[in-house]
N, C-alpha and C. Protein backbone atom coordinates (compact mmCIF):
# COMPACT_ATOMS: atom_id res chain seq x y z
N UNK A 1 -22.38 101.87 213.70
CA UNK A 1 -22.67 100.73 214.55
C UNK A 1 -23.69 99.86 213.82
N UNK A 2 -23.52 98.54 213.40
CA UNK A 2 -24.56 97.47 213.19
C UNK A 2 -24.72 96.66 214.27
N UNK A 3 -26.41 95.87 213.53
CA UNK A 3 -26.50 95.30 214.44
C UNK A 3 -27.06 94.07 213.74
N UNK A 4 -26.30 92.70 214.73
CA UNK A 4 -26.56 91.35 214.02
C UNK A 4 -28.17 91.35 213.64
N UNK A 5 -28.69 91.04 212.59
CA UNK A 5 -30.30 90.23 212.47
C UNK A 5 -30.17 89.12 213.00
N UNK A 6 -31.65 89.20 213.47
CA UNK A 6 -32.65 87.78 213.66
C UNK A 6 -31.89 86.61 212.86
N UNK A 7 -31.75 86.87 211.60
CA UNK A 7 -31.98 85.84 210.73
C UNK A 7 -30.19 85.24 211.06
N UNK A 8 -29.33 85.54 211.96
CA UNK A 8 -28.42 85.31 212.05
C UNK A 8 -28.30 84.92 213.75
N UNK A 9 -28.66 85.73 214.34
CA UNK A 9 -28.77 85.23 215.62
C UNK A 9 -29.87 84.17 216.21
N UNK A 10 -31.10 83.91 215.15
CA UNK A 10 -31.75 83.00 215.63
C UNK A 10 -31.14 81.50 214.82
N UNK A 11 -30.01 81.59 214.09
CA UNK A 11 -29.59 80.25 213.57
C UNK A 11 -28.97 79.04 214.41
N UNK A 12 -29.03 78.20 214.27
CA UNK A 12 -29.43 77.11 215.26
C UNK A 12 -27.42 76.79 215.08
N UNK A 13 -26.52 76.56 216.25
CA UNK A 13 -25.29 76.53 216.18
C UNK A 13 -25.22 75.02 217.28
N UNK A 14 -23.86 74.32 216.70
CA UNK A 14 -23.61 73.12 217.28
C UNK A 14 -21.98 73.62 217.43
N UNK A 15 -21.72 72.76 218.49
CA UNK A 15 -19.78 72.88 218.69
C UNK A 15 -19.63 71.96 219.89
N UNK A 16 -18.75 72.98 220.31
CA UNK A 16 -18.04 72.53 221.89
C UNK A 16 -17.80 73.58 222.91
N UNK A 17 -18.75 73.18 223.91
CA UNK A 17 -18.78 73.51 225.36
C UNK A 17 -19.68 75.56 224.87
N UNK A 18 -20.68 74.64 224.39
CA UNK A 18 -21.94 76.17 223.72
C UNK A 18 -23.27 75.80 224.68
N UNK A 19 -23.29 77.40 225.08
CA UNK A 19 -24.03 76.93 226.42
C UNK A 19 -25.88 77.35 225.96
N UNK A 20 -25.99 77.17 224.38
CA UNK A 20 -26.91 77.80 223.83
C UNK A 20 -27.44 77.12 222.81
N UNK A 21 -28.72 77.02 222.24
CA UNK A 21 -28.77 76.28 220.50
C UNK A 21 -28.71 77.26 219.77
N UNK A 22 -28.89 78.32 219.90
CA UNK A 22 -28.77 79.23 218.64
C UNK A 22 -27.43 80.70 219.10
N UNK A 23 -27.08 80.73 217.71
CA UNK A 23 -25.56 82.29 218.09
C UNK A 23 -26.49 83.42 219.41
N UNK A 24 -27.56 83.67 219.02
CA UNK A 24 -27.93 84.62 219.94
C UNK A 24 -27.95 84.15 221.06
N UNK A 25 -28.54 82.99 221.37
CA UNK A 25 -28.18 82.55 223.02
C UNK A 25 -26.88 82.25 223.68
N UNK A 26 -26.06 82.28 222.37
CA UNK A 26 -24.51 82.22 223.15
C UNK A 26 -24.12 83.89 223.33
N UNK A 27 -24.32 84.56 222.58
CA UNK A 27 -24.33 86.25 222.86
C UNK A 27 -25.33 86.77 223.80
N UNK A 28 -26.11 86.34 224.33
CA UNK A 28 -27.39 86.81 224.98
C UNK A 28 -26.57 86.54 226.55
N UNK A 29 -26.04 85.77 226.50
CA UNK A 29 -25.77 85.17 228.01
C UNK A 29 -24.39 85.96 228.46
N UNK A 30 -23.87 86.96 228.06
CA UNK A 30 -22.81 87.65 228.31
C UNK A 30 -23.00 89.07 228.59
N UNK A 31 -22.75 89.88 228.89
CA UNK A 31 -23.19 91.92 228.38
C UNK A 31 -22.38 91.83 227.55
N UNK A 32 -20.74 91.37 227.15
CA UNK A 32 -19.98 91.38 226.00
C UNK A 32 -19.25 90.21 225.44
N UNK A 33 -19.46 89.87 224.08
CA UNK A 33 -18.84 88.63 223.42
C UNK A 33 -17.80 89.02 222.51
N UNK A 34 -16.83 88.50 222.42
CA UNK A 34 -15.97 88.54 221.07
C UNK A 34 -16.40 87.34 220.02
N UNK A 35 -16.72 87.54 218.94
CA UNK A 35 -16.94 86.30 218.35
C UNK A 35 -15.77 86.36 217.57
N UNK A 36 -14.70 85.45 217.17
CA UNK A 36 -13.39 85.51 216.46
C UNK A 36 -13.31 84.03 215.24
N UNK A 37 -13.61 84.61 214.56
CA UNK A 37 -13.84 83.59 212.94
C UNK A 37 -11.83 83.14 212.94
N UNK A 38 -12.08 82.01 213.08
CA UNK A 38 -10.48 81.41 212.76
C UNK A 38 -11.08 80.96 211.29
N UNK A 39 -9.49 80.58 210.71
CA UNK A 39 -9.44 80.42 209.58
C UNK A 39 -9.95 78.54 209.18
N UNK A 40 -8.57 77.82 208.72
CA UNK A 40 -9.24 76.62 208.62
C UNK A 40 -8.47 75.74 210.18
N UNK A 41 -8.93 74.92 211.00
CA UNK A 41 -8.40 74.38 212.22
C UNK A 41 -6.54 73.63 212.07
N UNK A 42 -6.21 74.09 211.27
CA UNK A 42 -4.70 73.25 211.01
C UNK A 42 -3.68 74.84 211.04
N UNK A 43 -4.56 75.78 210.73
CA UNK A 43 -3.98 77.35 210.78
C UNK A 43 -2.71 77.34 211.78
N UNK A 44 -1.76 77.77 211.15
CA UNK A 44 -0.42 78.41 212.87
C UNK A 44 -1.17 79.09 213.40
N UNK A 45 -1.88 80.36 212.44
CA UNK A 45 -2.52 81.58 213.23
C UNK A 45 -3.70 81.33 213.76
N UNK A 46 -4.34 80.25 213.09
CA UNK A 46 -5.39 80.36 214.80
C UNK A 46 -5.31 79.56 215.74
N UNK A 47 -3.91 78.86 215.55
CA UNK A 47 -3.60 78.44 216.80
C UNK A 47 -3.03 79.51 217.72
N UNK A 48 -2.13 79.98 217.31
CA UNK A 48 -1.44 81.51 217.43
C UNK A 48 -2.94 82.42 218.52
N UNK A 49 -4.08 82.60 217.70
CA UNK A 49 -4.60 83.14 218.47
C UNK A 49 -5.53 82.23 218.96
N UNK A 50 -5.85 81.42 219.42
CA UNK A 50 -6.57 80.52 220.06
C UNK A 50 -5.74 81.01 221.50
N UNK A 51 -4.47 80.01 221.70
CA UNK A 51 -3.26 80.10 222.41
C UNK A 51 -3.30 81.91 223.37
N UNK A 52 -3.19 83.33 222.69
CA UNK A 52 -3.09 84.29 222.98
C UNK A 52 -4.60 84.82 223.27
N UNK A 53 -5.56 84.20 222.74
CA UNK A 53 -6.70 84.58 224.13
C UNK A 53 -7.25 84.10 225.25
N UNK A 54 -6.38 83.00 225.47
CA UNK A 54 -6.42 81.87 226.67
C UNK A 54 -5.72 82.83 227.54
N UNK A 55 -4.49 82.55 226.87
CA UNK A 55 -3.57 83.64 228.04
C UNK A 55 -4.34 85.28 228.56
N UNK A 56 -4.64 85.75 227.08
CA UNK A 56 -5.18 86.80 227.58
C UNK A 56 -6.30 87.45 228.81
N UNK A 57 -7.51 85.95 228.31
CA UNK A 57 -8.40 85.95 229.51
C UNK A 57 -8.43 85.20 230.15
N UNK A 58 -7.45 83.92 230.82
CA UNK A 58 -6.79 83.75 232.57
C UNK A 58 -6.26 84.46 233.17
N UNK A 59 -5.66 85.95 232.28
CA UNK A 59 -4.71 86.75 233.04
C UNK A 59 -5.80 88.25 233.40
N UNK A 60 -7.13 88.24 232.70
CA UNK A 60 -7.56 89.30 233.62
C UNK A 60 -9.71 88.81 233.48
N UNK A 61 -9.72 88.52 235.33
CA UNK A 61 -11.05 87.83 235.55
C UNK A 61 -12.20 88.58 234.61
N UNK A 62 -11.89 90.18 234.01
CA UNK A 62 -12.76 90.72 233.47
C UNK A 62 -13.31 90.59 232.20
N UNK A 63 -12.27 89.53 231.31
CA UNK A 63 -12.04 89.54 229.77
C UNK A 63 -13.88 89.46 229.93
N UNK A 64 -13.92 90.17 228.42
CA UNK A 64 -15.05 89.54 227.72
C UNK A 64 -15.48 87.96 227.57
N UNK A 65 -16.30 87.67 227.22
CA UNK A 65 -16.54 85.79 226.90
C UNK A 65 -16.02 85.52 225.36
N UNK A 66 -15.47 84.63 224.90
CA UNK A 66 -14.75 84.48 223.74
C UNK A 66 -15.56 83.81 223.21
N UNK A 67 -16.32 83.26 221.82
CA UNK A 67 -16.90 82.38 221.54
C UNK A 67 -16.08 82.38 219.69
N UNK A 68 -15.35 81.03 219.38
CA UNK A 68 -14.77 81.02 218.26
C UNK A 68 -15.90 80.40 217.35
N UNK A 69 -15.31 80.52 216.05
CA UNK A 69 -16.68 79.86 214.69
C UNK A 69 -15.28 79.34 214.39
N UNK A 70 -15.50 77.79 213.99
CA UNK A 70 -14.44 77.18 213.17
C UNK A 70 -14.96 76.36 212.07
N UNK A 71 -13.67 75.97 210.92
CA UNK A 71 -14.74 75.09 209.91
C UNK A 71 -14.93 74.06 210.06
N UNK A 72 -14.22 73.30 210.92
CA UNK A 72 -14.49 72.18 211.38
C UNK A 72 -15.88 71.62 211.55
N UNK A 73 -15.82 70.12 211.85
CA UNK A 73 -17.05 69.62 211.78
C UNK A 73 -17.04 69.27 213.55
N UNK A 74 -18.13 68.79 214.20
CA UNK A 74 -18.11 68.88 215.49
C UNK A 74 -16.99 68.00 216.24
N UNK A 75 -16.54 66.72 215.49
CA UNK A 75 -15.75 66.07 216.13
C UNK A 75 -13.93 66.77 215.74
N UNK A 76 -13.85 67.74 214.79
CA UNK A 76 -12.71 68.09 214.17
C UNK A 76 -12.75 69.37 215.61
N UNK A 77 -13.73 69.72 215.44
CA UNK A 77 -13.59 71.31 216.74
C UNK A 77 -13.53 70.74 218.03
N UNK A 78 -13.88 69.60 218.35
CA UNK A 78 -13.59 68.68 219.68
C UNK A 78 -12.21 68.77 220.09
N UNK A 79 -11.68 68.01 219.02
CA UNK A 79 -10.51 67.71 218.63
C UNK A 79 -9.22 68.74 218.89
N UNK A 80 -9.45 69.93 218.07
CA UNK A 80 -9.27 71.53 217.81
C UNK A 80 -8.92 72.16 219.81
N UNK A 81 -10.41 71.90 220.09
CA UNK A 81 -9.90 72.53 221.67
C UNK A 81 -9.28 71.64 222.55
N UNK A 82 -9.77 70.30 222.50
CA UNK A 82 -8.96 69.59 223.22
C UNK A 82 -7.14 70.11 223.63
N UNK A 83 -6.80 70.13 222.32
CA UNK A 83 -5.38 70.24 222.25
C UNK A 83 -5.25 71.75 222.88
N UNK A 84 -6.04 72.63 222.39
CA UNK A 84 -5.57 74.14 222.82
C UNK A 84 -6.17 74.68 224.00
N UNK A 85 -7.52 74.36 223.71
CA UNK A 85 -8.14 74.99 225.19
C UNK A 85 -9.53 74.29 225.34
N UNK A 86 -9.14 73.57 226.42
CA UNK A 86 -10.32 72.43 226.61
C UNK A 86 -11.78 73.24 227.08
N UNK A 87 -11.45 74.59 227.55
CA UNK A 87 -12.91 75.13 227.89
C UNK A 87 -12.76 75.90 226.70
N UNK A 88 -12.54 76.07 225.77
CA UNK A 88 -13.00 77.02 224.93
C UNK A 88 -14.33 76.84 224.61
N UNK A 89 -15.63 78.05 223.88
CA UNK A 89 -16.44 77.77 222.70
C UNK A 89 -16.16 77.65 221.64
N UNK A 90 -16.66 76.60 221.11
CA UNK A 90 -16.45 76.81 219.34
C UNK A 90 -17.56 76.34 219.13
N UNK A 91 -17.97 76.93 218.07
CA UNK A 91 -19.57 77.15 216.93
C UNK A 91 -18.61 76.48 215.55
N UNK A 92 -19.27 75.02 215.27
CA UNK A 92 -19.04 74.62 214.26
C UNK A 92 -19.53 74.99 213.18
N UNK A 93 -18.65 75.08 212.19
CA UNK A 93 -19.40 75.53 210.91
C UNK A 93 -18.79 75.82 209.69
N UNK A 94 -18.59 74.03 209.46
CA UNK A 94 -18.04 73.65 208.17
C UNK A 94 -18.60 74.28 206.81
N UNK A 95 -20.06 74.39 206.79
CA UNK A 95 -20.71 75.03 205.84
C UNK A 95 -20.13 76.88 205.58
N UNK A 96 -19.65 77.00 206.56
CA UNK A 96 -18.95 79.20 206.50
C UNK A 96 -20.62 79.65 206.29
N UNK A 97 -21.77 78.95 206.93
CA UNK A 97 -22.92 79.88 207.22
C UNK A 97 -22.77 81.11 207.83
N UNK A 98 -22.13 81.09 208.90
CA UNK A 98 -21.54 82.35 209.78
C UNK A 98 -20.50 83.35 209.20
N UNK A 99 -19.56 82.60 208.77
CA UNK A 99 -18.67 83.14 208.15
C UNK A 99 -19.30 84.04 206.73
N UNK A 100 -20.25 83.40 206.00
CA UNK A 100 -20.95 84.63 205.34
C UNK A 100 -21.67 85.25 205.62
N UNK A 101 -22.73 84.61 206.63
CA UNK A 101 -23.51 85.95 207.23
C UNK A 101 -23.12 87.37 207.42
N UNK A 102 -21.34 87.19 208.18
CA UNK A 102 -20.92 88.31 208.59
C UNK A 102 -19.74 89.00 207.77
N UNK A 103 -19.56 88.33 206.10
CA UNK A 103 -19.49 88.67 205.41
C UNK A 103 -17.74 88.54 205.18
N UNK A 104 -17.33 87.21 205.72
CA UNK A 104 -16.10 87.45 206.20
C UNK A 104 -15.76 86.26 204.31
N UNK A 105 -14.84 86.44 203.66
CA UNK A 105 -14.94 85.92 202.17
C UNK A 105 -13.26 85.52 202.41
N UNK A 106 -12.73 85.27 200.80
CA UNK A 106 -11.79 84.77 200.59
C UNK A 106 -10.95 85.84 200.46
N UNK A 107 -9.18 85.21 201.10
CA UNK A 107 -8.44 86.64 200.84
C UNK A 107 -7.57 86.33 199.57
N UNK A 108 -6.85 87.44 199.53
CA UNK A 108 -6.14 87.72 198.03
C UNK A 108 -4.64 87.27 198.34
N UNK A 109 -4.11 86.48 197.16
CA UNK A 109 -3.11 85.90 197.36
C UNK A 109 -2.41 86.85 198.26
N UNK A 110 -1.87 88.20 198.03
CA UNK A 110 -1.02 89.09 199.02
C UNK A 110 -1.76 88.69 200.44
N UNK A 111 -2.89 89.05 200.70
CA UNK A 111 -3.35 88.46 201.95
C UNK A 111 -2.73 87.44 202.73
N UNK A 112 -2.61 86.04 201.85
CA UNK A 112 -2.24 84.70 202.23
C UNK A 112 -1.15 84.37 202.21
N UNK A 113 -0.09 85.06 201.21
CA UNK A 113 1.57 84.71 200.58
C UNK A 113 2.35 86.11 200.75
N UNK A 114 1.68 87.33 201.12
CA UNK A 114 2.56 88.32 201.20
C UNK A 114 3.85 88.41 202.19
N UNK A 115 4.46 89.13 201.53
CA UNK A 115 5.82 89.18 203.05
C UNK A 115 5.36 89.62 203.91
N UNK A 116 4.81 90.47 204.59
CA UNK A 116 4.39 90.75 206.02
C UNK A 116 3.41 88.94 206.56
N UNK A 117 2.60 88.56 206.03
CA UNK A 117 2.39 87.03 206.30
C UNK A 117 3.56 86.39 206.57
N UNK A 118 4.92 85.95 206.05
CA UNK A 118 5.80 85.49 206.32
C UNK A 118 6.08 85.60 208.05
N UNK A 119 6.00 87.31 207.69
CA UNK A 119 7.05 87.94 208.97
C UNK A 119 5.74 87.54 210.22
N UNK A 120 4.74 87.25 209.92
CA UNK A 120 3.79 86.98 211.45
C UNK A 120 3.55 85.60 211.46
N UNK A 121 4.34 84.80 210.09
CA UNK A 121 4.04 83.14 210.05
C UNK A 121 5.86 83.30 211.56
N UNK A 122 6.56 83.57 211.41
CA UNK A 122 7.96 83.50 212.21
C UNK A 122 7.20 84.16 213.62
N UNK A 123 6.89 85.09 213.78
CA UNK A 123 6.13 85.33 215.33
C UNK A 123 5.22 84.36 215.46
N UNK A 124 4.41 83.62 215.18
CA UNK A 124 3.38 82.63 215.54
C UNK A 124 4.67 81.15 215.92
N UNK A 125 5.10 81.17 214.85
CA UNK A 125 6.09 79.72 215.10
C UNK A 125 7.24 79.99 216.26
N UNK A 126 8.12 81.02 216.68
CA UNK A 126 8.39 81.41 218.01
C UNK A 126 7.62 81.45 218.97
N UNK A 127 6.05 81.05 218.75
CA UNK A 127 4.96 81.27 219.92
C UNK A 127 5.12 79.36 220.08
N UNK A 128 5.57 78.79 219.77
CA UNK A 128 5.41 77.31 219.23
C UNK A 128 4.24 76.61 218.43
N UNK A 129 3.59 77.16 217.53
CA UNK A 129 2.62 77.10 216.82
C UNK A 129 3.37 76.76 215.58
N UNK A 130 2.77 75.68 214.86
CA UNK A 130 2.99 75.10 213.83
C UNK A 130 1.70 75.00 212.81
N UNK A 131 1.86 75.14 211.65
CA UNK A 131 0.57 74.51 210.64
C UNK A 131 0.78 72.66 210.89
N UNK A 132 -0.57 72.11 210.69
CA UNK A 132 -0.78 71.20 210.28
C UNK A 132 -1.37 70.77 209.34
N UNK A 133 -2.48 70.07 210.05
CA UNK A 133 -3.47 69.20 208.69
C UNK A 133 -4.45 70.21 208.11
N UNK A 134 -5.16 70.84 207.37
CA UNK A 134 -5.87 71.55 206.62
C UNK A 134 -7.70 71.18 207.16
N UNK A 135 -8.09 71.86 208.59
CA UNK A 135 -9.67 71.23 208.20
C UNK A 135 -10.28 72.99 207.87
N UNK A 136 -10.71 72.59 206.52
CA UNK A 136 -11.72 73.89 206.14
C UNK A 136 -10.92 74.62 205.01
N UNK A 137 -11.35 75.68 204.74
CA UNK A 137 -10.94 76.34 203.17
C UNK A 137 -9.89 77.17 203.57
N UNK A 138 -8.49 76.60 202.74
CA UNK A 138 -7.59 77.65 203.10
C UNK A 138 -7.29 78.88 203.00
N UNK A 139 -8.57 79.27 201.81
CA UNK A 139 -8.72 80.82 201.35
C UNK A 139 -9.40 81.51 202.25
N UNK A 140 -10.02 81.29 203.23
CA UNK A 140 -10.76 82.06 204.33
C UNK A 140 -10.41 83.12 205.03
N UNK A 141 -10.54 84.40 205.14
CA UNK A 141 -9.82 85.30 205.96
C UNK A 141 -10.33 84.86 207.62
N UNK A 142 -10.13 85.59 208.47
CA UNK A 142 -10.07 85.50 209.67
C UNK A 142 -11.09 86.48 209.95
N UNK A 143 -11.83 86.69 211.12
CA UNK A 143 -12.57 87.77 211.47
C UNK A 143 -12.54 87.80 213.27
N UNK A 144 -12.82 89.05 213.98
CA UNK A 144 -12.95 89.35 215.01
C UNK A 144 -14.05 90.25 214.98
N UNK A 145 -15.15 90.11 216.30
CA UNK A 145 -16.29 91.14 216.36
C UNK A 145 -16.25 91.43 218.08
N UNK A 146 -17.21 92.03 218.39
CA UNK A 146 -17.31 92.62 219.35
C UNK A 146 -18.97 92.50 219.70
N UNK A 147 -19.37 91.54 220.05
CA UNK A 147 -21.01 91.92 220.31
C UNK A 147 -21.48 92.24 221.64
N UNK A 148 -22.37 92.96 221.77
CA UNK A 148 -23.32 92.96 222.99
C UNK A 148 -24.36 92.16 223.24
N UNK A 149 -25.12 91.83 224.60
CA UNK A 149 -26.49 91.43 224.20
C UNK A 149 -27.12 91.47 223.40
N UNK A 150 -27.46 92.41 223.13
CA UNK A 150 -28.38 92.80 221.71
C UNK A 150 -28.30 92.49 220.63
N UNK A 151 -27.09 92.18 220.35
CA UNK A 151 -26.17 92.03 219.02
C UNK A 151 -25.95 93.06 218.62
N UNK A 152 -25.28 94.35 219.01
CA UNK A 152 -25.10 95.22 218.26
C UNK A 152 -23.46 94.74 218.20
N UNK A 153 -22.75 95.33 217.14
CA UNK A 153 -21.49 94.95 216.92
C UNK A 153 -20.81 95.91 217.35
N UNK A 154 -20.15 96.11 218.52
CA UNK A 154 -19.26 97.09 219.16
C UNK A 154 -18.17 97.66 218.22
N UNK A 155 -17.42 96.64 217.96
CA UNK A 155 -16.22 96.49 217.44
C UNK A 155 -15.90 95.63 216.38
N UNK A 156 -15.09 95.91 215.37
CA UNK A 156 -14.36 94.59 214.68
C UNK A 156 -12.80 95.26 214.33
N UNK A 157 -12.11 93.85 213.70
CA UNK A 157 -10.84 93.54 213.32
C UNK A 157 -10.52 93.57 212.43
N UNK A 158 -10.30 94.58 211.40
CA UNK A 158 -10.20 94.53 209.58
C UNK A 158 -8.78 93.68 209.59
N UNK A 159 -8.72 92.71 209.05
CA UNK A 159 -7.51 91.88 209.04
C UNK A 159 -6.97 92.03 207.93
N UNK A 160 -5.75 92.73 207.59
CA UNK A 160 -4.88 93.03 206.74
C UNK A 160 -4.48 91.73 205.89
N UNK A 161 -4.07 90.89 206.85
CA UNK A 161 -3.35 89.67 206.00
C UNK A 161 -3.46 88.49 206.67
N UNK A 162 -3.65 87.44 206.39
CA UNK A 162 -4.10 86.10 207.93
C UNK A 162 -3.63 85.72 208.57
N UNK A 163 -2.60 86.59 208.89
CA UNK A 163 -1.20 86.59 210.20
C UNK A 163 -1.30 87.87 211.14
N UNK A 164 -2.53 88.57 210.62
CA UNK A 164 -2.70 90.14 211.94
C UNK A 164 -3.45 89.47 212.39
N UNK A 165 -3.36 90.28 213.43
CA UNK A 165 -4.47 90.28 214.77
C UNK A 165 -4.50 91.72 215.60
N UNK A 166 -5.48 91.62 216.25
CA UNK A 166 -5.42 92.93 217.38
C UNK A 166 -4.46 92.60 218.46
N UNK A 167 -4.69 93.31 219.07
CA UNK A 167 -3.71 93.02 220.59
C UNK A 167 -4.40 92.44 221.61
N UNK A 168 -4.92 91.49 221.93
CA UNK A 168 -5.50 90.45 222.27
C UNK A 168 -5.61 91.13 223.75
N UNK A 169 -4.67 91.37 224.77
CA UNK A 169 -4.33 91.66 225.73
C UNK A 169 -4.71 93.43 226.11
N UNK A 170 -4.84 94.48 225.54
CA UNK A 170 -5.23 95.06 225.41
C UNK A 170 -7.01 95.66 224.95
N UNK A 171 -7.53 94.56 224.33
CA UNK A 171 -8.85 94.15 223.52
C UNK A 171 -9.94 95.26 224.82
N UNK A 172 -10.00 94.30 226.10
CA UNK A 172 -10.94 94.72 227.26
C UNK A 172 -11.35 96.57 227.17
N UNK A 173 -9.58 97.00 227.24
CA UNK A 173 -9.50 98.49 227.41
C UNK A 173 -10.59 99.19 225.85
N UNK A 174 -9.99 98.45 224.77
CA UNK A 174 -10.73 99.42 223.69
C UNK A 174 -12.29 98.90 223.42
N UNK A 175 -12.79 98.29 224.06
CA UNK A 175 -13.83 97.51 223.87
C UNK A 175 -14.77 98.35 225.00
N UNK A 176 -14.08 98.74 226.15
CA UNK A 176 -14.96 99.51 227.24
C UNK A 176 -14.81 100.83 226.37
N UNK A 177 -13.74 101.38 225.79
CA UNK A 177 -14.33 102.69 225.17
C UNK A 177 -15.01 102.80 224.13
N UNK A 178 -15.31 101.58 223.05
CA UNK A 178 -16.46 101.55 222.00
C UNK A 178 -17.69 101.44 223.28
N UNK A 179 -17.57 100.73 223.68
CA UNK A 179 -18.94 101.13 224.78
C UNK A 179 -19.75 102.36 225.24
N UNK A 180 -18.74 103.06 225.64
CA UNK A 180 -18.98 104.24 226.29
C UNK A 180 -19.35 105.27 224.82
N UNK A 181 -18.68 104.54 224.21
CA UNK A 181 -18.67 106.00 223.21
C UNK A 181 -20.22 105.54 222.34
N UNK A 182 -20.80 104.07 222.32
CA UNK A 182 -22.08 103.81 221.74
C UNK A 182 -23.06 104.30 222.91
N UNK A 183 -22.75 104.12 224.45
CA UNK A 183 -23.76 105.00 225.40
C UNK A 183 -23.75 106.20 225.52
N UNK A 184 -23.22 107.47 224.90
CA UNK A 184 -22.81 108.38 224.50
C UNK A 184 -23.84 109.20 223.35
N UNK A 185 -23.82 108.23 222.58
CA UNK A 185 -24.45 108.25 221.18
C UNK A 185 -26.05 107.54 221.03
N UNK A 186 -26.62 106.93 222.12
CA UNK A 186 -27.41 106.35 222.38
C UNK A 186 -29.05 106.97 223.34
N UNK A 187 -29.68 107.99 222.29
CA UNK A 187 -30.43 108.30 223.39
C UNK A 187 -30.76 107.91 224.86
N UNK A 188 -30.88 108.72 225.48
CA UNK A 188 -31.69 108.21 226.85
C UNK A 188 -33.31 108.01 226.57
N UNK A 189 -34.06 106.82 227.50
CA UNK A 189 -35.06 106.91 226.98
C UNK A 189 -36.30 107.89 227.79
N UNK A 190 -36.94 108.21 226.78
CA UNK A 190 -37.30 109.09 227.83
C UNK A 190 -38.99 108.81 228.60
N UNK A 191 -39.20 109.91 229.26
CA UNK A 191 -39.93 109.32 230.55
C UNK A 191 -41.94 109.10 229.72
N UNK A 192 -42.28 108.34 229.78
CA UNK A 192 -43.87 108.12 229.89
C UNK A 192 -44.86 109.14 230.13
């Protein structure tokens, strides 16, 4: 189990519809956050999953709070949710400050051009998701986390290739058992 630093949660974040100035006050204000690093804003796949965690959390009042990092610049991530999900968060961040903090780098051509990419570029485009215009670095992998208040990192998403994802819809269930299993593992404190 890690846990985010200061030097990452006290960084000062701009976007759309961020109910915080800095990442920790957008994680602070939840008991659980997903933070989900999309790739560059023209992506099928993060429209693909933009699209599939909307659905996911209108369809159960319990979801976690979603908060996306895109590379966009504030009027490109405006732009970005408008079209997909007008309440979404997004944490702008054309610079990939975030995106390296949490160590998320460039993937390897198989990553980006492999056949299994193909085969989840055809499931995203049956979702009606299309690529477009290119905002941000197209070499970027994707990332998914799991934070708590605290910032400890519950969970993450090792992304095979920039067409996986988790099971979006399922997420809640394995996210309450990294829970349990970090209160488990978590002394009690003890008495004075």
């Amino acid at each position: 189990m890690t846990s985010l630093g200061n030097d990452i949660l006290d960084l000062p974040v701009s976007g759309v519809n961020l109910g915080a100035a800095t990442l920790g006050g957008q994680i602070h204000s939840a008991d659980l956050t997903v933070l989900v690093f999309l790739r560059h804003l023209g992506c099928i796949f993060c429209k693909e999953t933009v699209r599939d965690l909307r659905a996911a959390s209108e369809a159960d009042p319990s979801y976690p709070q979603v908060v996306f990092v895109g590379q966009g610049d504030l009027e490109e991530s405006r732009s970005f949710a408008e079209k997909l999900w007008p309440a979404m968060s997004i944490v702008s961040d054309p610079g990939k400050t975030f995106y390296t903090a949490m160590g998320l780098g460039k993937g390897s051509l198989y990553q980006m051009f492999g056949p299994s990419v193909w085969a989840c570029g055809l499931r995203a485009m049956v979702k009606g998701n299309l690529q477009t215009r290119i905002v941000g670095d197209l070499w970027t992998m994707p990332g998914a986390f799991a934070v708590d208040r605290r910032g400890m990192i519950l969970w993450h998403h090792d992304f095979e290739n920039i067409g996986d994802h988790p099971n979006w819809k399922s997420l809640p269930a394995e996210l309450r058992s990294a829970a349990q299993n970090v209160a488990a593992l978590t002394p009690a404190a003890s008495p004075i």
